[in-house]
C-alpha atoms as a PDB file:
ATOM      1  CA  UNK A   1       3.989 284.723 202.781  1.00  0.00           C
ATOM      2  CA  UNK A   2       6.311 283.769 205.469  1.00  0.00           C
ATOM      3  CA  UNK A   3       9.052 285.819 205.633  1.00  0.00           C
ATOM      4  CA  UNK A   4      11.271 282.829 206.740  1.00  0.00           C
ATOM      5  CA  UNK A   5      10.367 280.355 203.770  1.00  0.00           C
ATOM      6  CA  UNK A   6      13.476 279.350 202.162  1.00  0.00           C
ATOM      7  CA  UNK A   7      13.079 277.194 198.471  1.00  0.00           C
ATOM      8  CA  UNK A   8      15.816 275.207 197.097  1.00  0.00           C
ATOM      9  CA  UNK A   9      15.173 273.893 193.335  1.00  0.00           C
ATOM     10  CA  UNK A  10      17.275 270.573 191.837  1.00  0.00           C
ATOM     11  CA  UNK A  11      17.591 270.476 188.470  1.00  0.00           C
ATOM     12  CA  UNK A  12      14.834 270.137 185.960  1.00  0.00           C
ATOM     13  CA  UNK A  13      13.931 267.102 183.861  1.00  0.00           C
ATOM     14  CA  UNK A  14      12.147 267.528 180.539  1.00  0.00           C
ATOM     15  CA  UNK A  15      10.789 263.967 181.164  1.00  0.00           C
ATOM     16  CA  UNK A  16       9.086 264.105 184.216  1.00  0.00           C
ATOM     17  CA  UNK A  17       4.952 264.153 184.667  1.00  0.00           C
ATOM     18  CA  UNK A  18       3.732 265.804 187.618  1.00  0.00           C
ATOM     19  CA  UNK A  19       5.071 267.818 190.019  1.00  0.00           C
ATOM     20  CA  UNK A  20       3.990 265.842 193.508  1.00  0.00           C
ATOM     21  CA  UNK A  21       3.654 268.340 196.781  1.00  0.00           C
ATOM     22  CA  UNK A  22       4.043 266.895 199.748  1.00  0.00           C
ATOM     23  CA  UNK A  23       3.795 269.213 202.683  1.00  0.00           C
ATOM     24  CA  UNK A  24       4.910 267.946 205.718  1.00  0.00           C
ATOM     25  CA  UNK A  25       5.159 268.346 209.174  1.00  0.00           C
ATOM     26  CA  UNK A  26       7.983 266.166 211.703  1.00  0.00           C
ATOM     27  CA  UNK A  27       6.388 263.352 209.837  1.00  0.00           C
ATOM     28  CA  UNK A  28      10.219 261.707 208.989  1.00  0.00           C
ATOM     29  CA  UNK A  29       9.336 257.648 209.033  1.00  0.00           C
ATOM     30  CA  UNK A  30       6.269 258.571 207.393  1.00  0.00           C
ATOM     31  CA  UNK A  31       7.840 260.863 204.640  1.00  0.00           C
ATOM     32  CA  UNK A  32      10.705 258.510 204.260  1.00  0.00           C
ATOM     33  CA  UNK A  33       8.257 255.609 203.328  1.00  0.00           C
ATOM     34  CA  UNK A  34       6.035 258.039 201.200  1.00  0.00           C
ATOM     35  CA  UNK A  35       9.286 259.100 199.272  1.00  0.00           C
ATOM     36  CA  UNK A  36      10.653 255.295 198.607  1.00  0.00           C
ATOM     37  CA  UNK A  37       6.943 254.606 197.478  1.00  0.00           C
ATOM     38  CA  UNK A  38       7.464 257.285 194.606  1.00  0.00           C
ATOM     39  CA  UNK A  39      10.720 256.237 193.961  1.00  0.00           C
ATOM     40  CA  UNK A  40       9.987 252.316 193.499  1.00  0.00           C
ATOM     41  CA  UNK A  41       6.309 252.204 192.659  1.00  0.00           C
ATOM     42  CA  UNK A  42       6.186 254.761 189.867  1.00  0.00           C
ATOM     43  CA  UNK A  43       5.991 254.330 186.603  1.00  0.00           C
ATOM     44  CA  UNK A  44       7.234 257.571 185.564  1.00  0.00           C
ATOM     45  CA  UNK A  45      10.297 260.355 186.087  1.00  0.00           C
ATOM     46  CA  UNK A  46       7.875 263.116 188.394  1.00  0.00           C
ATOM     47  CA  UNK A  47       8.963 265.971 190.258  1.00  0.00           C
ATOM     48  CA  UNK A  48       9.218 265.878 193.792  1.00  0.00           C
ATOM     49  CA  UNK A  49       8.466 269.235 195.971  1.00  0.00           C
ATOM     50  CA  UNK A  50       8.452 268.827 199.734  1.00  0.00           C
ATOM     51  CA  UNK A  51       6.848 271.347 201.563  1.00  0.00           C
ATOM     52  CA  UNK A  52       9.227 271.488 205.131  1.00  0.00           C
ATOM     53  CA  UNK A  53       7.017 272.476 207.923  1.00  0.00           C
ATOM     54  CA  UNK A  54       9.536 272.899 211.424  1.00  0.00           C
ATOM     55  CA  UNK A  55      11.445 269.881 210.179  1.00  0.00           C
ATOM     56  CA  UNK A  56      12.697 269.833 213.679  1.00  0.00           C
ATOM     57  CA  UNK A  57      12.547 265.880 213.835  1.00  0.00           C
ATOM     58  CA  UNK A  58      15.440 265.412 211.456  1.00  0.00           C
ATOM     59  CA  UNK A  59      13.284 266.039 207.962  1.00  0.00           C
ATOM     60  CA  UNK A  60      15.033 269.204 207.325  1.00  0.00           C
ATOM     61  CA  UNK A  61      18.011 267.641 207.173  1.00  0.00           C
ATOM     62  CA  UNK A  62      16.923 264.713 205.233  1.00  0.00           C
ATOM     63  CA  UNK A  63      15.092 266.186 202.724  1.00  0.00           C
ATOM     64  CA  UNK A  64      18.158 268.466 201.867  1.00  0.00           C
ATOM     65  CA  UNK A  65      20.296 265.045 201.787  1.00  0.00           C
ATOM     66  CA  UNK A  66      18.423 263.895 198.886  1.00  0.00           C
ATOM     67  CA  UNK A  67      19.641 265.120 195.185  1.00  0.00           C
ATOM     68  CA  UNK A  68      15.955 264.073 193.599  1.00  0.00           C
ATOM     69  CA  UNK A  69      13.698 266.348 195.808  1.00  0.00           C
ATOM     70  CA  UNK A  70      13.194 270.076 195.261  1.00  0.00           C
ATOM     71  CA  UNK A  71      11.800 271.707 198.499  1.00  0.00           C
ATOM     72  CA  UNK A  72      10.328 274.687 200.785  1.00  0.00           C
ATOM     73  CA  UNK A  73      11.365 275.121 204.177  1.00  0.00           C
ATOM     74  CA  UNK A  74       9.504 277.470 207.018  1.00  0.00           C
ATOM     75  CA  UNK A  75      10.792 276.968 210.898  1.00  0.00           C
ATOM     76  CA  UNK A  76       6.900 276.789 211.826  1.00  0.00           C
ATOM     77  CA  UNK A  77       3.781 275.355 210.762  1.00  0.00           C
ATOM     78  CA  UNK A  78       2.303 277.308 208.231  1.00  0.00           C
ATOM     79  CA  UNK A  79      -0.078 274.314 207.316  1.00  0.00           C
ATOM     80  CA  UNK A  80      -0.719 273.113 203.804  1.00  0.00           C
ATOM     81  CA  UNK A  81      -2.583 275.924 201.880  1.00  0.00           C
ATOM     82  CA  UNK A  82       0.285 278.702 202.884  1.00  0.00           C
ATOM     83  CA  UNK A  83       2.491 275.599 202.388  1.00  0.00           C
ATOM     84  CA  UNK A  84       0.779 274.121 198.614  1.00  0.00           C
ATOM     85  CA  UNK A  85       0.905 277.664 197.279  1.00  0.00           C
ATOM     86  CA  UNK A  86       4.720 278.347 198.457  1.00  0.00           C
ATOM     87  CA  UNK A  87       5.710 275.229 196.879  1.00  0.00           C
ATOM     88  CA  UNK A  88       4.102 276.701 193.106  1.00  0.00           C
ATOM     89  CA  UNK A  89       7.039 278.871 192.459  1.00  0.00           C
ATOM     90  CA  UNK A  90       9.152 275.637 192.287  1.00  0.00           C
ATOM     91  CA  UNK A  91       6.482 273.421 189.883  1.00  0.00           C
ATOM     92  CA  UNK A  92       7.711 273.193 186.261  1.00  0.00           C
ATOM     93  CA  UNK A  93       5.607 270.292 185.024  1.00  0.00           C
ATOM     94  CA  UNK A  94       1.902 270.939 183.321  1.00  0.00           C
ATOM     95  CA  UNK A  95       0.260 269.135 185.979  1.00  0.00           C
ATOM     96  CA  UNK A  96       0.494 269.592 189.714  1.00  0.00           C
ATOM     97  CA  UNK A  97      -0.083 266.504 191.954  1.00  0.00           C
ATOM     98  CA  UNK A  98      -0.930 266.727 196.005  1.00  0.00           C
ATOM     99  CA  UNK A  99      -0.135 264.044 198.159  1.00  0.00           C
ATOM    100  CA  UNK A 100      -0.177 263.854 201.706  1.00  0.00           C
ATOM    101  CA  UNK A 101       3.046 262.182 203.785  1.00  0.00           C
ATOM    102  CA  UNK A 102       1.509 259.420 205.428  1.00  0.00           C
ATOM    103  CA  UNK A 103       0.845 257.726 201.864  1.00  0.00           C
ATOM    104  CA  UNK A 104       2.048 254.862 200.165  1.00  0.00           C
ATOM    105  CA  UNK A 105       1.531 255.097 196.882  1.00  0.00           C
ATOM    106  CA  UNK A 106       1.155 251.828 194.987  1.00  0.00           C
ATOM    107  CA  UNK A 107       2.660 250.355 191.539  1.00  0.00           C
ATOM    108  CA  UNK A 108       1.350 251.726 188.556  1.00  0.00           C
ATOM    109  CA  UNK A 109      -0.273 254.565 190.476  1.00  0.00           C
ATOM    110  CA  UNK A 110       1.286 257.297 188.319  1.00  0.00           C
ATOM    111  CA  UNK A 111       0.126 255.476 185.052  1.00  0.00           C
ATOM    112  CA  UNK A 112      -3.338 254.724 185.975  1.00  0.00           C
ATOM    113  CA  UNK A 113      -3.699 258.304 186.930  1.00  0.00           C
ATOM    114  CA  UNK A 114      -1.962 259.395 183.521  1.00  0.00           C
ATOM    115  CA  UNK A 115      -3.878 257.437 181.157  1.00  0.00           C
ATOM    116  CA  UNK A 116      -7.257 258.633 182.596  1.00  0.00           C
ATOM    117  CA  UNK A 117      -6.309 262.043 182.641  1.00  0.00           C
ATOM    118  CA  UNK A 118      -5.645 261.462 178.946  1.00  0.00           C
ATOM    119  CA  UNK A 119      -9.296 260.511 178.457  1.00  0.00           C
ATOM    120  CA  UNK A 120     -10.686 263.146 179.931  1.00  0.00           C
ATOM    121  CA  UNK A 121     -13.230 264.865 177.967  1.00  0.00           C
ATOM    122  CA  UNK A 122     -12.134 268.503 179.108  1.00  0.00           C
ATOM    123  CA  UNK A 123      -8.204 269.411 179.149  1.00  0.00           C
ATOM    124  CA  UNK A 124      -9.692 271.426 182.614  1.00  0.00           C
ATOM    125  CA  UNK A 125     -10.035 267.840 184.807  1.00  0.00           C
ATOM    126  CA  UNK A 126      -9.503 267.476 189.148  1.00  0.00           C
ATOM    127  CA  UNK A 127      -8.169 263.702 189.498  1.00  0.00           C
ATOM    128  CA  UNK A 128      -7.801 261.777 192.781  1.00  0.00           C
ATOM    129  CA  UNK A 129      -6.293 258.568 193.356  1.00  0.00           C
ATOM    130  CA  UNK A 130      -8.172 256.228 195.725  1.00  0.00           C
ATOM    131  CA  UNK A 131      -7.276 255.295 198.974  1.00  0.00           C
ATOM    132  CA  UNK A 132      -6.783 252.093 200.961  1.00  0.00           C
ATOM    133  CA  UNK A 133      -8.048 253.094 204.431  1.00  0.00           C
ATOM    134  CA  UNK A 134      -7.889 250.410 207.755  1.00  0.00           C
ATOM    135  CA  UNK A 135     -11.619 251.538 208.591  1.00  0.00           C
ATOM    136  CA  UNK A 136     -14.797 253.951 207.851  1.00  0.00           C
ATOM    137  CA  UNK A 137     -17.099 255.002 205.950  1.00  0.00           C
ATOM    138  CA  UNK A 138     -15.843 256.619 202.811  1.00  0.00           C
ATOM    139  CA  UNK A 139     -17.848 255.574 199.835  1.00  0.00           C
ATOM    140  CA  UNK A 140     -14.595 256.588 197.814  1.00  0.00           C
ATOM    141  CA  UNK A 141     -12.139 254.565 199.668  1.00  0.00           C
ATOM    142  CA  UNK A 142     -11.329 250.784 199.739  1.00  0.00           C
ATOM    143  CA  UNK A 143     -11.404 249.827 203.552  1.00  0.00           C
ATOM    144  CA  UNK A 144      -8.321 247.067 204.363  1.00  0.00           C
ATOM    145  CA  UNK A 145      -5.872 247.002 206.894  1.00  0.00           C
ATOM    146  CA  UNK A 146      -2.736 247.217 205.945  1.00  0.00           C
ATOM    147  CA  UNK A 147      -0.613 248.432 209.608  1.00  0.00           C
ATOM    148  CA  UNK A 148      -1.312 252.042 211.115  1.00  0.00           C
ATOM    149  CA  UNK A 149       2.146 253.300 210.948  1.00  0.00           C
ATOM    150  CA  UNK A 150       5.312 252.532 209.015  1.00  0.00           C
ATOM    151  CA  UNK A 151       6.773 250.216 211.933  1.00  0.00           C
ATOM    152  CA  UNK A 152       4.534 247.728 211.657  1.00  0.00           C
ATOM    153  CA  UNK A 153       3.199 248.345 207.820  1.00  0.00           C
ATOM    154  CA  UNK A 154       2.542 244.877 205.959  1.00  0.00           C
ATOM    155  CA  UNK A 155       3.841 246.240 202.664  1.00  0.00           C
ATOM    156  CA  UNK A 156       4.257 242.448 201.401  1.00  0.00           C
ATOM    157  CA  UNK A 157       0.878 241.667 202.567  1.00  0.00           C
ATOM    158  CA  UNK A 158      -0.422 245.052 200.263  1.00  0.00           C
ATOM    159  CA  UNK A 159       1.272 244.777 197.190  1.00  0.00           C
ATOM    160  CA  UNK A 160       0.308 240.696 197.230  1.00  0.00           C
ATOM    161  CA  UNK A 161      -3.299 242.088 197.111  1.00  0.00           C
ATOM    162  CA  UNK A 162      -3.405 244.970 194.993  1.00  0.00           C
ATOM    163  CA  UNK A 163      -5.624 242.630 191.698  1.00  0.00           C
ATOM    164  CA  UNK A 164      -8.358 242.445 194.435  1.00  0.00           C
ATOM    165  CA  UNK A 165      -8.255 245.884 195.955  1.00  0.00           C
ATOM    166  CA  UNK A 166      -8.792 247.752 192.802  1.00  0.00           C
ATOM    167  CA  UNK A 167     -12.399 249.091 192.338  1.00  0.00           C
ATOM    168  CA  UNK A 168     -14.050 250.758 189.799  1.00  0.00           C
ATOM    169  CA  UNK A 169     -14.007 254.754 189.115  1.00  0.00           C
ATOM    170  CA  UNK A 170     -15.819 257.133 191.321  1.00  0.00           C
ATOM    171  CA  UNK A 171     -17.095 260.537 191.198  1.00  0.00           C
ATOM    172  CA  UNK A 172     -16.122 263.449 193.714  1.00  0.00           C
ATOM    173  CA  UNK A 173     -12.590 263.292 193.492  1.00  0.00           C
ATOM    174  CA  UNK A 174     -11.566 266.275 196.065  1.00  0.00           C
ATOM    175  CA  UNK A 175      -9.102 264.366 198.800  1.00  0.00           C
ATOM    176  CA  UNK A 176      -5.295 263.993 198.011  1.00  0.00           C
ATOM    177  CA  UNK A 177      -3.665 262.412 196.357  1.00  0.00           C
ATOM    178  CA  UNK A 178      -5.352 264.320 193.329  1.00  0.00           C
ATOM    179  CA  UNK A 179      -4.204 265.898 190.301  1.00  0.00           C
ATOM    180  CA  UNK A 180      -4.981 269.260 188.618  1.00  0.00           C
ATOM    181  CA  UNK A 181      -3.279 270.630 185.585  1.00  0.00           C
ATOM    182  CA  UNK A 182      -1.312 273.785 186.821  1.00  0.00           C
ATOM    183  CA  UNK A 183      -3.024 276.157 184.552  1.00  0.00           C
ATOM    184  CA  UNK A 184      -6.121 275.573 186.143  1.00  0.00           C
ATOM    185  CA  UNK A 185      -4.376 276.196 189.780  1.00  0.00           C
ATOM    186  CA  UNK A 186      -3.502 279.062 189.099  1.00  0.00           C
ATOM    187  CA  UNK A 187      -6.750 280.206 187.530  1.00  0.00           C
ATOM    188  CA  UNK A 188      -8.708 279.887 190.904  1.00  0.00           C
ATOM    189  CA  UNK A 189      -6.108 281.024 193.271  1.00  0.00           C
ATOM    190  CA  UNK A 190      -4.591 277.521 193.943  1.00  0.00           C
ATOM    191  CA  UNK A 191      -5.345 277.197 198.264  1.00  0.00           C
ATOM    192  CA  UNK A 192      -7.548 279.596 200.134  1.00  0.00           C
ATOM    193  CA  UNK A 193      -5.691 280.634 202.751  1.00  0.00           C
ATOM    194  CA  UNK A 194      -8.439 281.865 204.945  1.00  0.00           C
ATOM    195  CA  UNK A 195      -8.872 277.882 205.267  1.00  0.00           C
ATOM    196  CA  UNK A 196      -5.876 277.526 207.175  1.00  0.00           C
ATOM    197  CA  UNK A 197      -3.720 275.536 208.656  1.00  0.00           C
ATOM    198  CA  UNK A 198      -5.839 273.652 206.265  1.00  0.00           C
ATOM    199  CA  UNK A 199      -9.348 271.966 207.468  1.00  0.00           C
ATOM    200  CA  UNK A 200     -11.932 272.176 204.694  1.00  0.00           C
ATOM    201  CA  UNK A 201      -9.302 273.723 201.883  1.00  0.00           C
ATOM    202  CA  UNK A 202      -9.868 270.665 200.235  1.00  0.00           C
ATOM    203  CA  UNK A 203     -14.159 270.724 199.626  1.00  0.00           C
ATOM    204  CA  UNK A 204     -13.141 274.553 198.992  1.00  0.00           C
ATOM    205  CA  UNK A 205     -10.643 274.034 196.000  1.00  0.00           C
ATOM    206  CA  UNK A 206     -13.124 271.438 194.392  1.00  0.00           C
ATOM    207  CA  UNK A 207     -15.490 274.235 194.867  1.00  0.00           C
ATOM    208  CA  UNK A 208     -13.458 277.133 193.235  1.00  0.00           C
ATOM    209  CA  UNK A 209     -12.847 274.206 190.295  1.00  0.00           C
ATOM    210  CA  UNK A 210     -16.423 274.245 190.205  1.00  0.00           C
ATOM    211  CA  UNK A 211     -17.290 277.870 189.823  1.00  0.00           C
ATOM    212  CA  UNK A 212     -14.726 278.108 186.745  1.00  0.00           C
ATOM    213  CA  UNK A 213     -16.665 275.885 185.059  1.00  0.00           C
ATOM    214  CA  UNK A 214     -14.654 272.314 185.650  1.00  0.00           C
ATOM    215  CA  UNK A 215     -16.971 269.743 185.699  1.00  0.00           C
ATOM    216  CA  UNK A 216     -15.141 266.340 185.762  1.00  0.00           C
ATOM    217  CA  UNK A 217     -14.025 265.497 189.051  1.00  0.00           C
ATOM    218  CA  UNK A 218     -12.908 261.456 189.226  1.00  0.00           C
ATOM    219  CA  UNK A 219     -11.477 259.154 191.446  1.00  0.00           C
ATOM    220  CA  UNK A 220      -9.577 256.430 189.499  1.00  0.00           C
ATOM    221  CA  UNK A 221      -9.864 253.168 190.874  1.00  0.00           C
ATOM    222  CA  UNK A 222      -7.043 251.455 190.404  1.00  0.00           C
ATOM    223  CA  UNK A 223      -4.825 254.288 191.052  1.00  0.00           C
ATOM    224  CA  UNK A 224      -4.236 252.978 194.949  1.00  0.00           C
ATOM    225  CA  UNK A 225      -2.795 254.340 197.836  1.00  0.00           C
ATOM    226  CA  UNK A 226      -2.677 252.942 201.123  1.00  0.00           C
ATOM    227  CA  UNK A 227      -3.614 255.860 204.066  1.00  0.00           C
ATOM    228  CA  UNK A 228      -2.282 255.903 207.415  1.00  0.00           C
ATOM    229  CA  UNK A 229      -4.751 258.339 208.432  1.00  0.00           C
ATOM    230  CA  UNK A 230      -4.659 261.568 209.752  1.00  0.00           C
ATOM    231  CA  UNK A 231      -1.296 262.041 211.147  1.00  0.00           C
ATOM    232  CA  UNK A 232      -0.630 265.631 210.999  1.00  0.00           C
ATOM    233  CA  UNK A 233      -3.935 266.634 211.183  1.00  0.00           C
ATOM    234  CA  UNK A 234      -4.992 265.117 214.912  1.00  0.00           C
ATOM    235  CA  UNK A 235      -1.868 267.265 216.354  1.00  0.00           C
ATOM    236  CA  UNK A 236      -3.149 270.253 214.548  1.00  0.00           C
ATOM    237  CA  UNK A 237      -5.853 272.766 216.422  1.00  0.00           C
ATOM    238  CA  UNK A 238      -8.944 272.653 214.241  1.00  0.00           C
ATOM    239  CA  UNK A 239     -10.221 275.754 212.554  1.00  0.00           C
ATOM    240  CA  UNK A 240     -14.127 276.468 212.149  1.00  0.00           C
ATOM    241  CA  UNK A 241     -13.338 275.324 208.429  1.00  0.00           C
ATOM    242  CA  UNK A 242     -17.326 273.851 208.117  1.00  0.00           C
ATOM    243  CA  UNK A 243     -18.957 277.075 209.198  1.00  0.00           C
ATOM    244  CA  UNK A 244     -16.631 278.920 207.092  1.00  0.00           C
ATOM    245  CA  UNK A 245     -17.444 276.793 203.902  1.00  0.00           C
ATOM    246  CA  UNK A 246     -21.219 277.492 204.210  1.00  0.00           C
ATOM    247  CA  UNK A 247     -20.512 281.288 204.838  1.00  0.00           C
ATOM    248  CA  UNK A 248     -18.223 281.533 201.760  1.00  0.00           C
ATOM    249  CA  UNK A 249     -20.526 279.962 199.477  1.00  0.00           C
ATOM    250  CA  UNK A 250     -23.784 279.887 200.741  1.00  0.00           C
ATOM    251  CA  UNK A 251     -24.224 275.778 200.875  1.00  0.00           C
ATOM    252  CA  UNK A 252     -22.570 273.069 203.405  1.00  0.00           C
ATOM    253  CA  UNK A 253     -19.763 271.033 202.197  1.00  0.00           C
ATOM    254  CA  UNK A 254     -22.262 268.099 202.378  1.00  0.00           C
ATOM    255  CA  UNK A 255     -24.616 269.613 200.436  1.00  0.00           C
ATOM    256  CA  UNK A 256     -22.046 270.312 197.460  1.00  0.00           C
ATOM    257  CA  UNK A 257     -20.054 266.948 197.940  1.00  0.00           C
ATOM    258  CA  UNK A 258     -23.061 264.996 197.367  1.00  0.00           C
ATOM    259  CA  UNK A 259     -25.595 267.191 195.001  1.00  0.00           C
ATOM    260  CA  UNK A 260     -22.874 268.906 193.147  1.00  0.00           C
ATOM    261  CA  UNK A 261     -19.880 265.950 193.115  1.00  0.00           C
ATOM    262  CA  UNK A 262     -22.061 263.248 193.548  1.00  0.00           C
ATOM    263  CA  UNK A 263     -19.399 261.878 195.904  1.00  0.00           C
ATOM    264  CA  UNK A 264     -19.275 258.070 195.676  1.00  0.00           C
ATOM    265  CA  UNK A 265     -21.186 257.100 192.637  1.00  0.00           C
ATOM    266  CA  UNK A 266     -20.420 255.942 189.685  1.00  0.00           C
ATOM    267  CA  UNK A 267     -19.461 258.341 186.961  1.00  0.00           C
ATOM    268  CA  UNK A 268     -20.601 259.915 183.753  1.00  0.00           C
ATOM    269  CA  UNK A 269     -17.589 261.456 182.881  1.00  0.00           C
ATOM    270  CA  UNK A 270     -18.961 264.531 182.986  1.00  0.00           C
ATOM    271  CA  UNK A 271     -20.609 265.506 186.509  1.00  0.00           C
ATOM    272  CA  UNK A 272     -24.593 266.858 185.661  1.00  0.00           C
ATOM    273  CA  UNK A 273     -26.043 269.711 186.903  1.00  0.00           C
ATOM    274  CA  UNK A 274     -26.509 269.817 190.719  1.00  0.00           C
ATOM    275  CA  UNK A 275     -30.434 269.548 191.871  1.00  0.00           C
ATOM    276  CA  UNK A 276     -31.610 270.364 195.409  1.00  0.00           C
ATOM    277  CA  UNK A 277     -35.019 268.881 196.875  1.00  0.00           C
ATOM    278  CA  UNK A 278     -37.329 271.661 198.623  1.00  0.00           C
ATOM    279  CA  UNK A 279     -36.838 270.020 201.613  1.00  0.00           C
ATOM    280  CA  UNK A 280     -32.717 270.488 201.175  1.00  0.00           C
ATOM    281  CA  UNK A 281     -33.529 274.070 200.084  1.00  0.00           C
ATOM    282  CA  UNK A 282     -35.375 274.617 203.367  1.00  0.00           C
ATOM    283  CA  UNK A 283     -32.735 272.854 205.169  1.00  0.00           C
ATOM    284  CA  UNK A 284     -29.579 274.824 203.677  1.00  0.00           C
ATOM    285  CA  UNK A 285     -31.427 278.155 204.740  1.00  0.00           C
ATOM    286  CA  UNK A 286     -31.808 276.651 208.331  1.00  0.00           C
ATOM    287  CA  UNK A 287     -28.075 276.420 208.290  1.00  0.00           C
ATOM    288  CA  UNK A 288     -27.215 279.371 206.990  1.00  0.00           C
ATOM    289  CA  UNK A 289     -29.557 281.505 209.469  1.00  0.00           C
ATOM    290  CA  UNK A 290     -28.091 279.395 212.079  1.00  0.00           C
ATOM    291  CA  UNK A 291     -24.942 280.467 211.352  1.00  0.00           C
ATOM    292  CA  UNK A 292     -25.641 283.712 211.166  1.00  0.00           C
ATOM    293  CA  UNK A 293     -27.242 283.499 214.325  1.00  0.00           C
ATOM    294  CA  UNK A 294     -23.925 281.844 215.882  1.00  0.00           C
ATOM    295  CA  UNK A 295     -21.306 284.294 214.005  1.00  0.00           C
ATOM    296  CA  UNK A 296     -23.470 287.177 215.906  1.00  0.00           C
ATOM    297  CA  UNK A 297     -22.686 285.314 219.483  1.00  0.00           C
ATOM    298  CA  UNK A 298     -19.285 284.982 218.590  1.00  0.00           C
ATOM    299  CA  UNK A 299     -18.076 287.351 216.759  1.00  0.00           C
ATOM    300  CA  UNK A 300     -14.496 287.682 215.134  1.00  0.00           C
END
């Protein structure tokens, strides 16, 4: 761990349901509108853990302005697995929720989420919320645009057509905002750190889930939350975080988000038994000599 991180803990509430990590980094207007989402659009008391990366553009000094947020500060980036697992020490709710800044998370978010994690089959559950994205390809996400920053977000225009942008459940919940119960973090090691600042941490936690035997992984659908996209992440230099999926565990991220999570489809509640074709067998060995191959050109 850094040896600069500082934590500051608020009181704790008995009532509250998840404890929501938010790391962020000089993301202020972003965070600001994240936080007031939380605060208005939620249906319950939660915990709120900020994870303080620099802070240099005035989020230090909000963040310890504000009486209802518990928080970790580190003068650099340490990116968001270093950063997720820092912020444990200060969870004291069952269930640990992460959420990215540049989110706005919509009414009744908090009880959609909580009412299917009640009907999960398996007290051992990964949860994600689904996002409202301005464009792609995600088969998990609901593609409207809603603004691309906080200065010009339609939040009117949004909450007007939430009944519409609801869709139905999904399978391969991985992405934030998603939930875990805390004893099942700390069973697999919460963040790999070898993933960091962060690219790929997320397939790789779903994967660790995996290995310990969790086998419902769900996007709710009406649990919404509108995405600005990528803030942090296009200012951040990229790791090799694909290569060093397939190395660690001997399949692509592809591979496992769509033969093991079935990413996109609609669930059982309970995600089968992963298959792989010959010709995907063939394929993954390809890769994996490939990158062999490339690890001996370029070696650590």
């Amino acid at each position: 761990m850094h040896p600069l991180i500082q934590k500051k803990s608020r009181s704790q509430s008995e009532n509250c349901k998840f404890s929501i990590v938010i790391p962020s980094w000089n993301n202020l207007k972003y965070l600001q509108l994240c936080i007031r989402s939380l605060r208005e659009n939620s249906t319950y008391p939660h915990q709120l853990i900020v994870m303080v990366n620099e802070g240099s553009d005035g989020t230090l000094a909000w963040v310890e302005a504000q009486e209802d947020i518990d928080f970790v500060y580190c003068p650099t980036n340490i990116g968001i697995c270093y950063g997720l697992n820092a912020c444990r020490q200060l969870v004291y709710t069952s269930y640990l929720l992460y959420a990215n800044d540049d989110m706005y998370f919509c009414p009744q978010w908090d009880s959609k989420l909580w009412e299917a994690a009640l009907q999960q089959p398996s007290p051992w559950f990964m949860l994600s919320g689904t996002m409202i994205e301005r464009s792609g390809h995600n088969p998990c996400c609901v593609i409207a645009n809603y603004g691309d920053s906080p200065d010009d977000f339609m939040e009117r225009e949004l909450l007007s057509d939430l009944p519409r942008l609801a869709r139905p459940d999904w399978m391969g919940s991985t992405w934030p905002p998603n939930l875990v119960p805390v004893e099942l973090w700390d069973l697999v090691g919460g963040m790999s750190v070898e993933f960091s600042p962060g690219m790929y941490s997320d397939p790789d936690l779903s994967m660790k889930l995996w290995q310990a035997g969790v086998r419902s992984f769900i996007g709710v659908g009406e649990c919404l939350v509108y995405h600005f996209g990528c803030v942090s992440t296009r200012r951040m230099k990229k790791n090799r975080g694909r290569e060093m999926f397939l190395a660690k565990w001997k399949i692509s991220s592809n591979l496992f988000m769509h033969n093991f999570l079935h990413l996109g489809e609609t669930p059982p509640r309970i995600t089968p038994e992963p298959h792989l074709s010959f010709l995907q067998k063939c394929g993954l060995k390809f890769r994996l000599f490939f990158a062999f191959l490339k690890k001996q050109d370029h070696p650590q």
